[in-house]
Protein backbone atom coordinates (compact mmCIF):
# COMPACT_ATOMS: atom_id res chain seq x y z
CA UNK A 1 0.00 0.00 0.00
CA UNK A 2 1.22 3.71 -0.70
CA UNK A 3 1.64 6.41 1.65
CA UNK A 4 -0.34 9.13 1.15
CA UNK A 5 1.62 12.19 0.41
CA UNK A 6 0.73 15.79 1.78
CA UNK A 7 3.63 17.66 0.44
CA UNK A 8 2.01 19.34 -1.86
CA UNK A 9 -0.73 20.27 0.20
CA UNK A 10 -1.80 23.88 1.07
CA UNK A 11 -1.89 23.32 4.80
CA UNK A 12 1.86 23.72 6.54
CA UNK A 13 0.48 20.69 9.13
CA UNK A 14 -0.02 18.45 6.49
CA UNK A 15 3.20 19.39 4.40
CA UNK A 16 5.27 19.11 7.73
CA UNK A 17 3.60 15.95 8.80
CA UNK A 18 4.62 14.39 5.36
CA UNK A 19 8.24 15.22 6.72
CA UNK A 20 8.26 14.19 10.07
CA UNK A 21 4.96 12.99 11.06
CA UNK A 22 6.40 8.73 10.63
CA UNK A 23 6.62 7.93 14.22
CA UNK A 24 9.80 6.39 13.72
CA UNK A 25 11.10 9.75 12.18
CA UNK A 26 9.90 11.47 15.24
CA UNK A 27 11.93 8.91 17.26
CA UNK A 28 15.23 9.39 15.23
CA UNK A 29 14.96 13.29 15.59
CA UNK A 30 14.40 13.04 19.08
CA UNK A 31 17.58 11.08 19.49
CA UNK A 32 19.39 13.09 17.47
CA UNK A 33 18.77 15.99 19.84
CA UNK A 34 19.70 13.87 22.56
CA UNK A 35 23.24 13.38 20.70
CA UNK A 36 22.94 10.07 18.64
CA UNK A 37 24.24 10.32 15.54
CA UNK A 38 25.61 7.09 13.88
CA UNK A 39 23.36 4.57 12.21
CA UNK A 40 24.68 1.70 15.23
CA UNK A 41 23.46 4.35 18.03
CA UNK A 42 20.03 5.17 16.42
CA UNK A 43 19.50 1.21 15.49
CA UNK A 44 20.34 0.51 19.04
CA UNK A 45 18.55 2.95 20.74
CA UNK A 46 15.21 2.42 18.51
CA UNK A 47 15.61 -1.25 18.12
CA UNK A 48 14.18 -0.98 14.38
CA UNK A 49 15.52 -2.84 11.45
CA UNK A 50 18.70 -1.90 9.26
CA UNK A 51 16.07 -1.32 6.13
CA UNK A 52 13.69 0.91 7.73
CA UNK A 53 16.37 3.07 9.63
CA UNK A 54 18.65 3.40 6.19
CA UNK A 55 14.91 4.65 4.37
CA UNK A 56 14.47 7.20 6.95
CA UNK A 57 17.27 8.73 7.33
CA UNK A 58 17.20 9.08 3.90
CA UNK A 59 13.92 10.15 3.62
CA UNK A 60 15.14 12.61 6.35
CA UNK A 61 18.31 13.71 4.41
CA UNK A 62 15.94 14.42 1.49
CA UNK A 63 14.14 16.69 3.18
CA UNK A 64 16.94 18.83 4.55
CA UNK A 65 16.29 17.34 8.24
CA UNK A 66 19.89 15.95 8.34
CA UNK A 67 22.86 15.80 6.57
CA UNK A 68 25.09 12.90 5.93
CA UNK A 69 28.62 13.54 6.57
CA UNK A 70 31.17 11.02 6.34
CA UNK A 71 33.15 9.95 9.55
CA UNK A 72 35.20 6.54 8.29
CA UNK A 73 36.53 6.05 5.57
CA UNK A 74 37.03 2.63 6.07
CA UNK A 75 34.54 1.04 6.37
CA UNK A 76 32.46 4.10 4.96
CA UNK A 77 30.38 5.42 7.66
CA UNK A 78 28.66 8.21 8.34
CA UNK A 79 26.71 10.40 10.91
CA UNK A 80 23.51 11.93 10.50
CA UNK A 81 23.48 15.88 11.61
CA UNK A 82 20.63 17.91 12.31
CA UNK A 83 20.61 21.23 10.08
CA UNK A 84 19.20 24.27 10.67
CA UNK A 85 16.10 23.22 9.46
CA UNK A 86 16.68 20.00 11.48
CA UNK A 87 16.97 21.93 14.71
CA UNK A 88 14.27 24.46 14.12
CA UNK A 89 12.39 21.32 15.16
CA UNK A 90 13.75 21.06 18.28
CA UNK A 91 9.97 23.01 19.45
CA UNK A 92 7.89 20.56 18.27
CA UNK A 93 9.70 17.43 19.92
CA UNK A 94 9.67 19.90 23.31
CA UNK A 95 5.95 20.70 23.15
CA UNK A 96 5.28 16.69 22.30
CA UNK A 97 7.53 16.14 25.62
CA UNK A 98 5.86 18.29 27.33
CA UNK A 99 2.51 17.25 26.55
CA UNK A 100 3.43 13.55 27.17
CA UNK A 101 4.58 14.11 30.13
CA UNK A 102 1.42 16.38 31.40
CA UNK A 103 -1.04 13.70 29.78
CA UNK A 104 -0.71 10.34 29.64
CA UNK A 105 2.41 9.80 32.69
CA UNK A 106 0.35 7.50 34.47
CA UNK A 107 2.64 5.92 36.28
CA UNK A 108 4.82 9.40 37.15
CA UNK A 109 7.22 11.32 34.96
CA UNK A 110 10.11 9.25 33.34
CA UNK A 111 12.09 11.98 31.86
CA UNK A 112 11.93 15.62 31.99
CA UNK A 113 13.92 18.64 30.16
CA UNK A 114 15.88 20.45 32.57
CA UNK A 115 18.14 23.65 31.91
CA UNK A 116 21.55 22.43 31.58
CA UNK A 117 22.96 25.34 33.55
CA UNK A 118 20.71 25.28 36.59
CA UNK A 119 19.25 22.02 36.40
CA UNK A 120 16.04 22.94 36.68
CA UNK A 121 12.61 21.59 35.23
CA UNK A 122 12.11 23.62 31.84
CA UNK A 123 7.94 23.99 31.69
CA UNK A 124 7.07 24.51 27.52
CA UNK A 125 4.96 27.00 26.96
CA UNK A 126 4.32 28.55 23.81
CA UNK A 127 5.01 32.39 23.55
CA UNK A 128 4.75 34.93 21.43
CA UNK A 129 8.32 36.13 20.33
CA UNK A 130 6.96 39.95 19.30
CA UNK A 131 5.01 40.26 22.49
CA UNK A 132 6.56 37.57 24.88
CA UNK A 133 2.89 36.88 25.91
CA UNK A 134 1.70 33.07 26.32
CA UNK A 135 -0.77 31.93 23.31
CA UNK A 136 -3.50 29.97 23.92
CA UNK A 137 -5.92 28.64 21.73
CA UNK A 138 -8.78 31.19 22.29
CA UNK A 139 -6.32 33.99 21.73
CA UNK A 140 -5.94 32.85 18.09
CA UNK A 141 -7.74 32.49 14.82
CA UNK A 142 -6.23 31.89 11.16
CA UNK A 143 -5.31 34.35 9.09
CA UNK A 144 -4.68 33.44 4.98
CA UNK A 145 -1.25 33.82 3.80
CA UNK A 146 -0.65 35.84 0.26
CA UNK A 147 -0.32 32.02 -0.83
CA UNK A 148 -3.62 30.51 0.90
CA UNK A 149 -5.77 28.51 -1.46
CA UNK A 150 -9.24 28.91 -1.37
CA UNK A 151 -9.62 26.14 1.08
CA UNK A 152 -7.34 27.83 3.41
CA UNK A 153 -9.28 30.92 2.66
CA UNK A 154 -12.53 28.77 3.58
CA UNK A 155 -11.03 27.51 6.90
CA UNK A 156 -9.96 30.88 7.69
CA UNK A 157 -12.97 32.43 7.62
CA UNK A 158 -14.80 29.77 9.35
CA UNK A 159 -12.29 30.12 12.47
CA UNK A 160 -12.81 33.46 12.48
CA UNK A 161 -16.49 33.17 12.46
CA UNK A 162 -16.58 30.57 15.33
CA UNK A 163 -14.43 32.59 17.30
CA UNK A 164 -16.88 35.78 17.47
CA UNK A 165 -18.86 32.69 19.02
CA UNK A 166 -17.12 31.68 22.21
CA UNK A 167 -18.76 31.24 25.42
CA UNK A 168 -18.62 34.54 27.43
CA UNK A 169 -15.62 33.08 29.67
CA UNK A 170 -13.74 33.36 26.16
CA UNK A 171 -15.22 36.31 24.91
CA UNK A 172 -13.22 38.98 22.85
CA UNK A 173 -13.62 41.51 26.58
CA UNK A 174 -12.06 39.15 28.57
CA UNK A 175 -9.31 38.64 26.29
């Protein structure tokens, strides 16, 4: 059976999830920020098979995630590095350990991200970088890009008509 792709999509969730959004892709990044970089430390910290890991990573290379540089020389081996496009994900796999750890740590908190300097708990929150103000979901609505389809343009427009609709707790005055 054949993946659907989304990276042609309008929607930058769908495009990014046809990038990253393979769990095992997720998995490989989120080593890689935890300093794995060699095919032998991602196959033995994921426990996946030689022919998945080599399509991923080059899936992952592809898209500009990583780059392959070569280490050995002989045997050839290399090491997969994040790029800056790589890293810029670095976010996403916080907010994902954040929300993992705040929803479904049943049995208590395995791991948690700690400032390397003080050593303390780092709690994700997503924040404005103009106005350093928190954003939460009913201080928001979508907004069409010069580039929005007419989908987008659809959506958009239905957000923004749902949201003059919020319960008085969310109103636009208490904003």
């Amino acid at each position: 059976m054949q993946k659907t792709r989304f990276d042609n999509m309008p929607c930058p969730i769908a495009r990014s999830l046809d990038r990253v959004g393979e769990w095992w892709s997720i998995l490989i990044l989120r080593d890689a920020f935890q300093g794995l970089s060699k095919f032998d430390e991602f196959q033995q910290s994921l426990g996946l098979s030689p022919t998945i890991l080599t399509r991923r990573l080059k899936y992952l290379v592809e898209s500009g995630i990583f780059h392959k540089q070569r280490y050995q020389t002989r045997p050839v081996r290399y090491e997969y590095l994040l790029t800056e496009r790589g890293q810029d994900f670095f976010p996403v796999l916080a907010a994902l350990f954040h929300w993992g750890n705040a929803h479904l740590a049943d049995e208590g908190i395995t791991a948690e991200l700690v400032d390397r300097r003080t050593g303390q708990p780092i709690y994700v929150q997503l924040v404005d970088s103009v106005t350093r103000q928190p954003i939460a979901l009913h201080h928001i609505t979508l907004a069409p890009g010069p580039a929005a389809s007419d989908g987008i343009r659809r959506r958009a427009a239905l957000m923004q008509q749902n949201h003059s609709a919020l319960p008085p707790e969310l109103s636009k005055e208490s904003l």
